[in-house]
C-alpha atoms as a PDB file:
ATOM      1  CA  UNK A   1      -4.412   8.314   2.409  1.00  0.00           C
ATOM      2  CA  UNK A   2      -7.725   6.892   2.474  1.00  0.00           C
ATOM      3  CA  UNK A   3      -8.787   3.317   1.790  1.00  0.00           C
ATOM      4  CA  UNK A   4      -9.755   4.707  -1.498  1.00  0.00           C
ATOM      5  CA  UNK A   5      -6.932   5.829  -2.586  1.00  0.00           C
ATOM      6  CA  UNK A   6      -4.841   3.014  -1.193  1.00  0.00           C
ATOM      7  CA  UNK A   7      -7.114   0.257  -3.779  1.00  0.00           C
ATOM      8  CA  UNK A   8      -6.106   2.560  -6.340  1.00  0.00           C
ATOM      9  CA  UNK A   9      -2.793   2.504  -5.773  1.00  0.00           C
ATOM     10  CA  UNK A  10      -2.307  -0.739  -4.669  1.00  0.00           C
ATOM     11  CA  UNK A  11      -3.820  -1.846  -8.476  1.00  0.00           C
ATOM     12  CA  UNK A  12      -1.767   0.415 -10.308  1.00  0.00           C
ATOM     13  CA  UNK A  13       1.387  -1.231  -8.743  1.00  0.00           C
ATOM     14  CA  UNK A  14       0.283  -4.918  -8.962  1.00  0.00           C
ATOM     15  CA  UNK A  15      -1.031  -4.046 -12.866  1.00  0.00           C
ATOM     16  CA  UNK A  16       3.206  -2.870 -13.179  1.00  0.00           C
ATOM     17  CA  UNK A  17       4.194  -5.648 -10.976  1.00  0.00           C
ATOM     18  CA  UNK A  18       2.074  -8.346 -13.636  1.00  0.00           C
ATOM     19  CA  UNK A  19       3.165  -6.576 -16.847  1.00  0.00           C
ATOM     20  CA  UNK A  20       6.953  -6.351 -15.335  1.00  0.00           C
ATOM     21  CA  UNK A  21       6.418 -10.146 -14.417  1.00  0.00           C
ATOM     22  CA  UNK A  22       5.196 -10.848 -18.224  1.00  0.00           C
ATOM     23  CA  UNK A  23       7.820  -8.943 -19.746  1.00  0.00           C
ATOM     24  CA  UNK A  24      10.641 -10.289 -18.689  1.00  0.00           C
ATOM     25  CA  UNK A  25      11.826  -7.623 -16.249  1.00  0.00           C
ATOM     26  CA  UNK A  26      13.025  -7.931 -12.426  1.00  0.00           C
ATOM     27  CA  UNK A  27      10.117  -7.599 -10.177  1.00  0.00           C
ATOM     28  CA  UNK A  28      11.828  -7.084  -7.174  1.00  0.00           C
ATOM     29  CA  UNK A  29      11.257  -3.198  -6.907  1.00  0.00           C
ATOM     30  CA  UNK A  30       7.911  -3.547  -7.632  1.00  0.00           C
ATOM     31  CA  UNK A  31       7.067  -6.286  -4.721  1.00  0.00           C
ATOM     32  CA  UNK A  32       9.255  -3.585  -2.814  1.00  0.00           C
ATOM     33  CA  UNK A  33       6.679  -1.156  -4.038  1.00  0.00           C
ATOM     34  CA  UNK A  34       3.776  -2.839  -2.871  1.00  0.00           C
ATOM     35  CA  UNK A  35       5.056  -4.102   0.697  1.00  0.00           C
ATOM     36  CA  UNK A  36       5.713  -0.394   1.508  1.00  0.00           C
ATOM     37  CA  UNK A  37       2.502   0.931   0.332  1.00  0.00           C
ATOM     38  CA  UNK A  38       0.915  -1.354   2.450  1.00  0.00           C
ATOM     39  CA  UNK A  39       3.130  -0.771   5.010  1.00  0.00           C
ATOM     40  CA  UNK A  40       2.734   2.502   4.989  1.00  0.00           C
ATOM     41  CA  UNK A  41      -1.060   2.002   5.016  1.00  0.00           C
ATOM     42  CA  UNK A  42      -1.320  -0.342   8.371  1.00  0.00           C
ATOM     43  CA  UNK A  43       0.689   2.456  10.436  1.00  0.00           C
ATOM     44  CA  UNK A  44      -1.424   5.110   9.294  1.00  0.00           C
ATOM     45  CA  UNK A  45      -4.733   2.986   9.897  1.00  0.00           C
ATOM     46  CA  UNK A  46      -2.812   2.038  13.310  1.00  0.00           C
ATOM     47  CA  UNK A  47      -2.157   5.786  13.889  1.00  0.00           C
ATOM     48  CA  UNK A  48      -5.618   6.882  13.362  1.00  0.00           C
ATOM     49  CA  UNK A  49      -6.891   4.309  15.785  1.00  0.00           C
ATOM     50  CA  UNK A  50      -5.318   5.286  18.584  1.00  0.00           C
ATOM     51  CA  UNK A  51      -5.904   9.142  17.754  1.00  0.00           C
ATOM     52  CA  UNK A  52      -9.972   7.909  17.818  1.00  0.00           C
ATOM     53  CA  UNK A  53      -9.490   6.418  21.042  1.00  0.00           C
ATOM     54  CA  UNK A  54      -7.466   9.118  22.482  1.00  0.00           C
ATOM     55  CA  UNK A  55     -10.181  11.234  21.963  1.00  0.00           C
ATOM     56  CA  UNK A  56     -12.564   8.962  23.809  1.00  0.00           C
ATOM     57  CA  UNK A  57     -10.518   9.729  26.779  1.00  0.00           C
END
Protein backbone atom coordinates (compact mmCIF):
# COMPACT_ATOMS: atom_id res chain seq x y z
CA UNK A 1 0.00 0.00 0.00
CA UNK A 2 1.51 3.19 -0.73
CA UNK A 3 1.13 6.48 1.13
CA UNK A 4 -1.19 7.26 -1.65
CA UNK A 5 -3.39 4.92 -1.33
CA UNK A 6 -3.38 4.89 2.44
CA UNK A 7 -4.80 9.06 2.32
CA UNK A 8 -7.34 7.66 0.21
CA UNK A 9 -8.41 5.24 2.28
CA UNK A 10 -7.93 6.68 5.39
CA UNK A 11 -10.64 9.63 4.00
CA UNK A 12 -13.04 7.31 2.76
CA UNK A 13 -13.29 5.73 6.30
CA UNK A 14 -13.25 8.97 8.39
CA UNK A 15 -15.99 10.52 5.59
CA UNK A 16 -18.17 6.93 6.92
CA UNK A 17 -16.92 7.38 10.36
CA UNK A 18 -18.47 11.43 10.25
CA UNK A 19 -21.67 10.52 8.35
CA UNK A 20 -22.11 7.30 10.81
CA UNK A 21 -21.35 9.86 13.71
CA UNK A 22 -24.17 12.35 12.18
CA UNK A 23 -26.60 9.77 11.63
CA UNK A 24 -27.11 8.38 14.58
CA UNK A 25 -25.32 5.06 14.11
CA UNK A 26 -22.55 3.24 16.40
CA UNK A 27 -19.18 4.33 15.37
CA UNK A 28 -17.31 1.87 17.01
CA UNK A 29 -16.50 -0.36 13.88
CA UNK A 30 -15.58 2.40 12.04
CA UNK A 31 -12.84 3.87 14.69
CA UNK A 32 -11.99 0.00 14.56
CA UNK A 33 -11.65 0.56 10.87
CA UNK A 34 -9.39 3.30 10.96
CA UNK A 35 -6.96 2.14 13.92
CA UNK A 36 -6.27 -1.00 11.78
CA UNK A 37 -5.68 0.72 8.60
CA UNK A 38 -3.25 2.64 10.21
CA UNK A 39 -2.00 -0.06 11.92
CA UNK A 40 -1.58 -1.92 9.24
CA UNK A 41 0.20 1.01 7.54
CA UNK A 42 3.08 1.68 10.38
CA UNK A 43 4.17 -2.18 10.13
CA UNK A 44 4.38 -2.11 6.56
CA UNK A 45 6.30 1.37 6.56
CA UNK A 46 8.31 -0.39 9.57
CA UNK A 47 8.81 -3.48 7.32
CA UNK A 48 10.07 -1.65 4.40
CA UNK A 49 12.59 0.16 6.52
CA UNK A 50 14.38 -2.44 7.67
CA UNK A 51 14.24 -4.30 4.14
CA UNK A 52 16.12 -0.71 2.86
CA UNK A 53 18.60 -1.07 5.42
CA UNK A 54 19.13 -4.68 5.03
CA UNK A 55 20.12 -4.03 1.75
CA UNK A 56 22.69 -1.48 2.82
CA UNK A 57 24.39 -4.31 4.45
Amino acid sequence: MTEQEFLRRIRVLSEHLVDDYYDGNEIDGDVKAIELLCHNFIEMKEMKEKDIEGNKI
